[in-house]
PDB file of N, CA and C in Angstrom:
ATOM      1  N   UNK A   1       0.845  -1.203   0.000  1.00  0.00           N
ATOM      2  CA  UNK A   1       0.000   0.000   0.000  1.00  0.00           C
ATOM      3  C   UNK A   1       0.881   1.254   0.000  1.00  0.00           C
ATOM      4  N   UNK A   2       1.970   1.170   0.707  1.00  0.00           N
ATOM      5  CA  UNK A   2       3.017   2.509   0.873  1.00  0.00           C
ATOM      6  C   UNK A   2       3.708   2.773  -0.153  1.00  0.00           C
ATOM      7  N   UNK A   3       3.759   1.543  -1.308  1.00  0.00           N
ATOM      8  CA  UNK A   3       4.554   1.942  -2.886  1.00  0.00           C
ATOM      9  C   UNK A   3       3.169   2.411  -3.940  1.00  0.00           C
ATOM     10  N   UNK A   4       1.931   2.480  -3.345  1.00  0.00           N
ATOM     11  CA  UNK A   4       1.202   2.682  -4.579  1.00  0.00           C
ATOM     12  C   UNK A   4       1.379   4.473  -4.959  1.00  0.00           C
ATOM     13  N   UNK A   5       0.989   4.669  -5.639  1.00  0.00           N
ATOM     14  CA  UNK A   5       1.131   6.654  -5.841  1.00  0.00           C
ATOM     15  C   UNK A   5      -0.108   7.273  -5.655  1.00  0.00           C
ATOM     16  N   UNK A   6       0.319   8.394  -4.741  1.00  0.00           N
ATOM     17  CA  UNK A   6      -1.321   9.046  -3.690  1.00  0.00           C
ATOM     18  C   UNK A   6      -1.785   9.392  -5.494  1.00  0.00           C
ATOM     19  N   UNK A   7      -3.603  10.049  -4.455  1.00  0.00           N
ATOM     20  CA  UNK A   7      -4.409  10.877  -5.343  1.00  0.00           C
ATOM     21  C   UNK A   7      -3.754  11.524  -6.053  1.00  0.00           C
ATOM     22  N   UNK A   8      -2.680  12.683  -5.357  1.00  0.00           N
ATOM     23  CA  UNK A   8      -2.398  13.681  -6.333  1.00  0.00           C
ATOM     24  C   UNK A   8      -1.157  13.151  -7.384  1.00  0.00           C
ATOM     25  N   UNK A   9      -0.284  12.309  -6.762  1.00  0.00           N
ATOM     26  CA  UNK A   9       0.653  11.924  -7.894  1.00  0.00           C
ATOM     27  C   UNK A   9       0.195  11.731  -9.024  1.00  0.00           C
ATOM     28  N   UNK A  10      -1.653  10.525  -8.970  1.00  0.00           N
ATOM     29  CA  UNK A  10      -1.670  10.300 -10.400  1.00  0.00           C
ATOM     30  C   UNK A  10      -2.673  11.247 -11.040  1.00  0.00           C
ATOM     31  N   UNK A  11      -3.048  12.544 -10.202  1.00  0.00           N
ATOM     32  CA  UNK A  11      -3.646  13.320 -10.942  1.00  0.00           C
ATOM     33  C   UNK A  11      -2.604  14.072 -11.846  1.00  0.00           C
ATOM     34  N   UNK A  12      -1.170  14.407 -11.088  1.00  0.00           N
ATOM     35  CA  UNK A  12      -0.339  14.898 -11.286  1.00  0.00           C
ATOM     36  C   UNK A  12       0.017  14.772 -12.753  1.00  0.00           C
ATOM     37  N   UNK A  13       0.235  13.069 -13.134  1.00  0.00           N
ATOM     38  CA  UNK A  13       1.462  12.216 -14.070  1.00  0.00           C
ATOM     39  C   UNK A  13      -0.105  12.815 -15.214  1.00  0.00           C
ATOM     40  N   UNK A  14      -1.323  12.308 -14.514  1.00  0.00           N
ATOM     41  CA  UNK A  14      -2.546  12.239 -15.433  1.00  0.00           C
ATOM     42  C   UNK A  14      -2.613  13.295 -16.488  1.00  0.00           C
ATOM     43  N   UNK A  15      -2.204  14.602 -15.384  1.00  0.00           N
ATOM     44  CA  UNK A  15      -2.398  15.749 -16.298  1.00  0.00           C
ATOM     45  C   UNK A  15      -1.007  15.640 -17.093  1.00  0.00           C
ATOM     46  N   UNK A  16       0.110  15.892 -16.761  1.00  0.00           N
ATOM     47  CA  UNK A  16       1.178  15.670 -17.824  1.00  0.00           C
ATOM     48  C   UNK A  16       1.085  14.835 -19.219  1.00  0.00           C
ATOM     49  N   UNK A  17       0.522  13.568 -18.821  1.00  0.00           N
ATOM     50  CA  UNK A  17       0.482  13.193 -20.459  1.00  0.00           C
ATOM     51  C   UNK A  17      -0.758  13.608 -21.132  1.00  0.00           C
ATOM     52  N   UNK A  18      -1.985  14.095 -20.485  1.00  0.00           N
ATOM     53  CA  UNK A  18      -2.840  14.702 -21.215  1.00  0.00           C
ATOM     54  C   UNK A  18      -2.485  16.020 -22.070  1.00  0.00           C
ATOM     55  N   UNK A  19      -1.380  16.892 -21.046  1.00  0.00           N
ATOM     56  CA  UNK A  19      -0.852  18.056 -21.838  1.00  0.00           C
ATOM     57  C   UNK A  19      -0.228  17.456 -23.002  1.00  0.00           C
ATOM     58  N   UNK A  20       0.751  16.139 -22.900  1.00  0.00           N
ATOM     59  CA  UNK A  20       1.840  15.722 -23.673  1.00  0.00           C
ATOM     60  C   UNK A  20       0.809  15.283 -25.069  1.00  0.00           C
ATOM     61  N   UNK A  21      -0.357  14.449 -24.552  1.00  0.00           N
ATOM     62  CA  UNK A  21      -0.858  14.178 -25.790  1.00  0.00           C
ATOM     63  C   UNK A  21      -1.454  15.507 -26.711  1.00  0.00           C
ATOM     64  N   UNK A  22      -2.165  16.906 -25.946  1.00  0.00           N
ATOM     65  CA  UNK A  22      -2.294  17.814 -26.797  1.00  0.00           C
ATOM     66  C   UNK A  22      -1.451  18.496 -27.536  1.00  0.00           C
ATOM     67  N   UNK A  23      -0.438  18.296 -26.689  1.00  0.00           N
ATOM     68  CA  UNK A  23       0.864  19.206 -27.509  1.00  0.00           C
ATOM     69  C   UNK A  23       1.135  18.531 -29.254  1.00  0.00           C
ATOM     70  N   UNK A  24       1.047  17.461 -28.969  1.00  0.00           N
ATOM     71  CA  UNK A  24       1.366  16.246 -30.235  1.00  0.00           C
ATOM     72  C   UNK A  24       0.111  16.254 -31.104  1.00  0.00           C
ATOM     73  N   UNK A  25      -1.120  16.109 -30.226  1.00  0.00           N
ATOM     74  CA  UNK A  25      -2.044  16.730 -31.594  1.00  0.00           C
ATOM     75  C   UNK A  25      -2.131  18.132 -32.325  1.00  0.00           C
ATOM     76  N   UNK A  26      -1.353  19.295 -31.347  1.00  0.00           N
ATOM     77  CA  UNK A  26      -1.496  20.577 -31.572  1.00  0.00           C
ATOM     78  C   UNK A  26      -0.229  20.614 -33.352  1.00  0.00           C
ATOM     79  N   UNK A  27       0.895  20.050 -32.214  1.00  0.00           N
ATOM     80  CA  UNK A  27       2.026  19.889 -33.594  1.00  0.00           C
ATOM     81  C   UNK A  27       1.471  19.088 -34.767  1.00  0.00           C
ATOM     82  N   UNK A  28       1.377  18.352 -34.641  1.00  0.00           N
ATOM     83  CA  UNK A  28       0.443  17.121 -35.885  1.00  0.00           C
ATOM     84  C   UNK A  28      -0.140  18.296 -36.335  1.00  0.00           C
ATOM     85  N   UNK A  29      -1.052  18.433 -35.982  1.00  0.00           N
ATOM     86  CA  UNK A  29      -2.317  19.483 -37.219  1.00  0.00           C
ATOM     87  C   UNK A  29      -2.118  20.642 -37.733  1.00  0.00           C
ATOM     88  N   UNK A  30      -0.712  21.271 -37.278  1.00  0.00           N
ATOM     89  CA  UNK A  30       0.018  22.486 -37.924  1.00  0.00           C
ATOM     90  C   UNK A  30       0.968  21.529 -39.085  1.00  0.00           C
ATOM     91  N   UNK A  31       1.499  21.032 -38.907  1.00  0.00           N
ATOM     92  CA  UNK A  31       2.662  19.897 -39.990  1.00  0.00           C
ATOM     93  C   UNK A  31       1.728  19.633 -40.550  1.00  0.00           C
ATOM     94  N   UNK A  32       0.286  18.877 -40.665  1.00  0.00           N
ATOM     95  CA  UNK A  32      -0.785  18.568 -41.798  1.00  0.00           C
ATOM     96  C   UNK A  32      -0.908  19.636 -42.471  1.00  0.00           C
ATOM     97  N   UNK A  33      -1.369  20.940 -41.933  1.00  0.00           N
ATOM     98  CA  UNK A  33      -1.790  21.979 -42.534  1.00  0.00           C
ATOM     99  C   UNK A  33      -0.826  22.709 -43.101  1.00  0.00           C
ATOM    100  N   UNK A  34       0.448  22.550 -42.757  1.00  0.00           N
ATOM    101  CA  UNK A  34       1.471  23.307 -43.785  1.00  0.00           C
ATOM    102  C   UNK A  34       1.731  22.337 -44.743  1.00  0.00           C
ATOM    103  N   UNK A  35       1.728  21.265 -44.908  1.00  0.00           N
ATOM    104  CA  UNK A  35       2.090  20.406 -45.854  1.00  0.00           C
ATOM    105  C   UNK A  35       0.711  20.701 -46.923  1.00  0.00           C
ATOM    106  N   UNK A  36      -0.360  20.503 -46.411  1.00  0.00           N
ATOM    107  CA  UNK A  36      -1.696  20.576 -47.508  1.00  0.00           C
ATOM    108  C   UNK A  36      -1.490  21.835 -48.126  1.00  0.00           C
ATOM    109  N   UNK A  37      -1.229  22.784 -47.248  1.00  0.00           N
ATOM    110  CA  UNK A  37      -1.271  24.781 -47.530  1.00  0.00           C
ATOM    111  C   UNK A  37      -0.160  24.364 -49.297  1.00  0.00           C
ATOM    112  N   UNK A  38       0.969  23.852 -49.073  1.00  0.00           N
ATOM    113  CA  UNK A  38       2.268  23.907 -50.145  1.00  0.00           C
ATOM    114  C   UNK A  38       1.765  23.070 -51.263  1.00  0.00           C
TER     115      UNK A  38
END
């Protein structure tokens, strides 16, 4: 029970890869759209 990770750790990690995954859709859909734009 003392190695599991509290509430906030995995709200913590939770929000980090949620940012990490928007960042990667944010980049993705600018690189689509300059490639279609050319």
């Amino acid at each position: 029970m003392g190695s599991a990770p509290s509430l906030g750790e995995r709200d913590y990690v939770r929000e980090g890869a949620t940012q990490t995954a928007v960042k990667i859709l944010v980049v993705g859909h600018f690189a689509v759209g300059k490639t279609t734009l050319i």
